[in-house]
N, C-alpha and C. Protein backbone atom coordinates (compact mmCIF):
# COMPACT_ATOMS: atom_id res chain seq x y z
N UNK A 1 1.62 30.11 -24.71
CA UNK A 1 0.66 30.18 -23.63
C UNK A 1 1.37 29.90 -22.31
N UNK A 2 0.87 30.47 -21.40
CA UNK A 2 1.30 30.66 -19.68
C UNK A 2 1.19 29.39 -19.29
N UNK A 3 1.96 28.52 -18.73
CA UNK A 3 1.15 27.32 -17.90
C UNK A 3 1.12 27.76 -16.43
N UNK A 4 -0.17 27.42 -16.19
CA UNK A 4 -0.78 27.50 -15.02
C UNK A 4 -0.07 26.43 -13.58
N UNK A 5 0.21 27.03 -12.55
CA UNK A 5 0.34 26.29 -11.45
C UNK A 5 -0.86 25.62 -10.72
N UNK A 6 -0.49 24.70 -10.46
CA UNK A 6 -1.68 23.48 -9.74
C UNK A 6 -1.40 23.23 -8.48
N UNK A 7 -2.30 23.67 -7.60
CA UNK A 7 -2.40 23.06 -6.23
C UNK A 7 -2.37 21.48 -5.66
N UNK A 8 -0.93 21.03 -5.22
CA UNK A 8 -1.21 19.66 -4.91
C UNK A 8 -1.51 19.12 -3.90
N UNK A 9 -2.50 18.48 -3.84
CA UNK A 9 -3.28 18.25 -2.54
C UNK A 9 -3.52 16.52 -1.92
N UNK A 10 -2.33 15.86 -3.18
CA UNK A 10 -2.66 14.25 -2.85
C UNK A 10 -3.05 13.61 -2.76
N UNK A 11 -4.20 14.05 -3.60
CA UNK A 11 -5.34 13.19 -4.46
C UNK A 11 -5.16 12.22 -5.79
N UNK A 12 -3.62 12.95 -6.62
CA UNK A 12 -3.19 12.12 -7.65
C UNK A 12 -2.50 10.69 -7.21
N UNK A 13 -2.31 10.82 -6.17
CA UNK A 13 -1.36 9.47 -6.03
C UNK A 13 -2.16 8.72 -4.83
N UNK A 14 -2.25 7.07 -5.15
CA UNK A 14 -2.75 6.27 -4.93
C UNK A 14 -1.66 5.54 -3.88
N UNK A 15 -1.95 5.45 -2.60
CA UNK A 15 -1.19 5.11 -1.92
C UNK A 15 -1.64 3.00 -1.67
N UNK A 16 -1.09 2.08 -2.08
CA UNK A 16 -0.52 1.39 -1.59
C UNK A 16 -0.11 0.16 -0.50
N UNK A 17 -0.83 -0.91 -0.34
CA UNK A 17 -0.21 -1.12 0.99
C UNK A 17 1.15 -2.19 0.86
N UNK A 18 1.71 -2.03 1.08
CA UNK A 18 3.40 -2.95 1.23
C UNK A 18 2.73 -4.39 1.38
N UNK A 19 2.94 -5.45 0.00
CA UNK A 19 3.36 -6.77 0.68
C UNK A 19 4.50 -7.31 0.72
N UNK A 20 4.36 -8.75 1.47
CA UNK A 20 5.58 -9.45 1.69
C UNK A 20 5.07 -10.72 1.53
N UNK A 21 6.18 -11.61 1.07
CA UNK A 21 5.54 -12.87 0.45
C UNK A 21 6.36 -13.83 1.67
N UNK A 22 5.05 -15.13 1.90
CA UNK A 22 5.47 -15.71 2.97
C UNK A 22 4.49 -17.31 2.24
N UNK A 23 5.30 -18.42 2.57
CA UNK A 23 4.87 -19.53 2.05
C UNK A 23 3.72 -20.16 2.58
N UNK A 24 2.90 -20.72 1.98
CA UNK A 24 1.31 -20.98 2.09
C UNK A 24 1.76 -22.00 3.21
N UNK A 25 2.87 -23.01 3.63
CA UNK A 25 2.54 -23.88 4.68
C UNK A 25 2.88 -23.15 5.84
N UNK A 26 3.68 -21.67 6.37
CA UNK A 26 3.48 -21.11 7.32
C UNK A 26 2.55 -20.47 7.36
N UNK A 27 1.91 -19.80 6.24
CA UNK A 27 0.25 -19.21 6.37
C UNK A 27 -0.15 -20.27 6.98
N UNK A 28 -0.38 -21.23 6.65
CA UNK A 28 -0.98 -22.28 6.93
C UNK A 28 -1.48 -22.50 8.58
N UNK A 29 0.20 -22.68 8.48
CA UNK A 29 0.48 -22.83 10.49
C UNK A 29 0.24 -22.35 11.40
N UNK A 30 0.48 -20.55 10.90
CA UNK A 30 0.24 -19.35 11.91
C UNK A 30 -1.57 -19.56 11.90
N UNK A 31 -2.23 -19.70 10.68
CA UNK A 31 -3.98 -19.57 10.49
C UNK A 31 -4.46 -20.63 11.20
N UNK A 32 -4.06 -21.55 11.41
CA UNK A 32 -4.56 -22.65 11.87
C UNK A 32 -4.50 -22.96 13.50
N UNK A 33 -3.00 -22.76 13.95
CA UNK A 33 -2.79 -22.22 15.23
C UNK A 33 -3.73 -21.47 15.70
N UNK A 34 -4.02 -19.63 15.42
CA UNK A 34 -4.88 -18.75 15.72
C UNK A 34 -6.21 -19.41 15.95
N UNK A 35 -6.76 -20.25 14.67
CA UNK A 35 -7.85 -20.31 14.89
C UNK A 35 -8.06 -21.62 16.18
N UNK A 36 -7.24 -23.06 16.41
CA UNK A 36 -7.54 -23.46 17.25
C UNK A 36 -7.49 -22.85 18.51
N UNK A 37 -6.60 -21.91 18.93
CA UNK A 37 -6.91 -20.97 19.83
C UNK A 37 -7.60 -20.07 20.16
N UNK A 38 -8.56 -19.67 19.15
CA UNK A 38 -9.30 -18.82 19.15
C UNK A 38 -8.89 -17.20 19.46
N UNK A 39 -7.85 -16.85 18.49
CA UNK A 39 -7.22 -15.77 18.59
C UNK A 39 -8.45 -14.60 18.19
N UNK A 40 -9.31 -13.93 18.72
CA UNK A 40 -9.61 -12.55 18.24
C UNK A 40 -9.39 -11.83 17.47
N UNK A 41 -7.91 -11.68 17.01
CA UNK A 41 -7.18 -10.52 16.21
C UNK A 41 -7.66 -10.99 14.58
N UNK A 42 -7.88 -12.51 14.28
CA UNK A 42 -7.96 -13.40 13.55
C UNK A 42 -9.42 -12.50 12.52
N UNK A 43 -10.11 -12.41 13.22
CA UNK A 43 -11.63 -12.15 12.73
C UNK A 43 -11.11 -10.39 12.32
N UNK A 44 -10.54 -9.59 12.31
CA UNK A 44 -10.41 -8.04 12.68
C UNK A 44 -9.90 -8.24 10.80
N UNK A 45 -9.24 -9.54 10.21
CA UNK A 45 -8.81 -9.38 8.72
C UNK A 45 -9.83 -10.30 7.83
N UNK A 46 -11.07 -10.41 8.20
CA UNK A 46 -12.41 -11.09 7.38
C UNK A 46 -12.59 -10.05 6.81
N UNK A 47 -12.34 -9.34 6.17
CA UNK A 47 -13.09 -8.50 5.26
C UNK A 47 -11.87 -8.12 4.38
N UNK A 48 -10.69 -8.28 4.71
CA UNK A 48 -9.47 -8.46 3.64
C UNK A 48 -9.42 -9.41 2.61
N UNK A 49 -8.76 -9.03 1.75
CA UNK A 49 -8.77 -9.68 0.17
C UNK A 49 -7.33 -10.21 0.01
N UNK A 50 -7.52 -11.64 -0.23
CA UNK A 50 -6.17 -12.11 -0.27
C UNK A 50 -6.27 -12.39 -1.76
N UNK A 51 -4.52 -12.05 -2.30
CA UNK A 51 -4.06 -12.75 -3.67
C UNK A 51 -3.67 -13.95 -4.02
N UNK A 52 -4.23 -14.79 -4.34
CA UNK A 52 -3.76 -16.05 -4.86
C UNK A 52 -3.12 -16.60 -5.92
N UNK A 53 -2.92 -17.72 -6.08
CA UNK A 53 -2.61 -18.06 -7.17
C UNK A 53 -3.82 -19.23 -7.86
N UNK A 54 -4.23 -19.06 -9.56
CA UNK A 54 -5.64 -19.22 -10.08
C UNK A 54 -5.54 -20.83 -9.46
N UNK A 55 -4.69 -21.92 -9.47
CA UNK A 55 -4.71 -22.92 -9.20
C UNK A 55 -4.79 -23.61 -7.64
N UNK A 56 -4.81 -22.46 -6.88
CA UNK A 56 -5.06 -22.53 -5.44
C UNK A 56 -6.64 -22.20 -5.45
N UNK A 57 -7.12 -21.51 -5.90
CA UNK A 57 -8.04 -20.76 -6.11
C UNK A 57 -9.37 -21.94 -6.40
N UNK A 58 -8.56 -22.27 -7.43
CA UNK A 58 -9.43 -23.69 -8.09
C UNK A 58 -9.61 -24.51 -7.25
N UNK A 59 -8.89 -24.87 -6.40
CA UNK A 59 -8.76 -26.16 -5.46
C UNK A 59 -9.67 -25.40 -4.24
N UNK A 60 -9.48 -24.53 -3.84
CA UNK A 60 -10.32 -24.04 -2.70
C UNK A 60 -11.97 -23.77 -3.34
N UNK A 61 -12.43 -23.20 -4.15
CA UNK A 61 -13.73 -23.34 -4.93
C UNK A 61 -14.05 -24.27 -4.99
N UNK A 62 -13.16 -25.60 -5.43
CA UNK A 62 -13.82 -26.63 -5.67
C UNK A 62 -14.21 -27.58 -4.09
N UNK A 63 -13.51 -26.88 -3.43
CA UNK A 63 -13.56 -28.08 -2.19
C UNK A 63 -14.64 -27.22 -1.14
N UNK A 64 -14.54 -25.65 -1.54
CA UNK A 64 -15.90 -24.65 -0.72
C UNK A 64 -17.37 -25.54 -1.63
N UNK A 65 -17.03 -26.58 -2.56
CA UNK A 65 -18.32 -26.83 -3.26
C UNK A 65 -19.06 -27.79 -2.21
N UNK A 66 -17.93 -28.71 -2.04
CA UNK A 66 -18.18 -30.42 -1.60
C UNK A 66 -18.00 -30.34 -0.46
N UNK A 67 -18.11 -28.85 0.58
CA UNK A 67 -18.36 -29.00 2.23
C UNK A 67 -19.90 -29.67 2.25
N UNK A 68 -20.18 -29.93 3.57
CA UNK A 68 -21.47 -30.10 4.25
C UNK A 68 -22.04 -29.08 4.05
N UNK A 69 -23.36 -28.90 3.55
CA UNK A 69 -24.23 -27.37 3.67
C UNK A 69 -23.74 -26.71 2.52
N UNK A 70 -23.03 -27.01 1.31
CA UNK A 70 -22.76 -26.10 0.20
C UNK A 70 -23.80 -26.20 -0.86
């Protein structure tokens, strides 16, 4: 049987975005900085999904429990 040619149009491939790994106490520094300054640009990545690690994860759940108003 003939095989047929396929139009590729770049729909099969799933593009990606590049990370780079940077240590949670300069996250830390740069996030914390921004926000006492009230950087703008800050709010434009609220709807981004950060990767953690499950034991960071745990500690932040547990302490989003025991704010004021939780």
């Amino acid at each position: 049987m003939r095989q047929r040619l396929r139009l590729f149009n770049g729909e099969q491939f799933e593009t990606s975005t590049p990370t780079v790994s940077i240590s949670f106490g300069e996250f830390r520094r740069i996030v914390l900085d921004a926000q006492h300054v009230q950087r703008s640009w800050l709010r434009d990545f609220d709807s981004d999904e950060l990767q953690v690690p499950e034991d960071l994860y745990d500690v932040l759940t547990a302490y989003r429990q025991l704010m004021p108003g939780a």
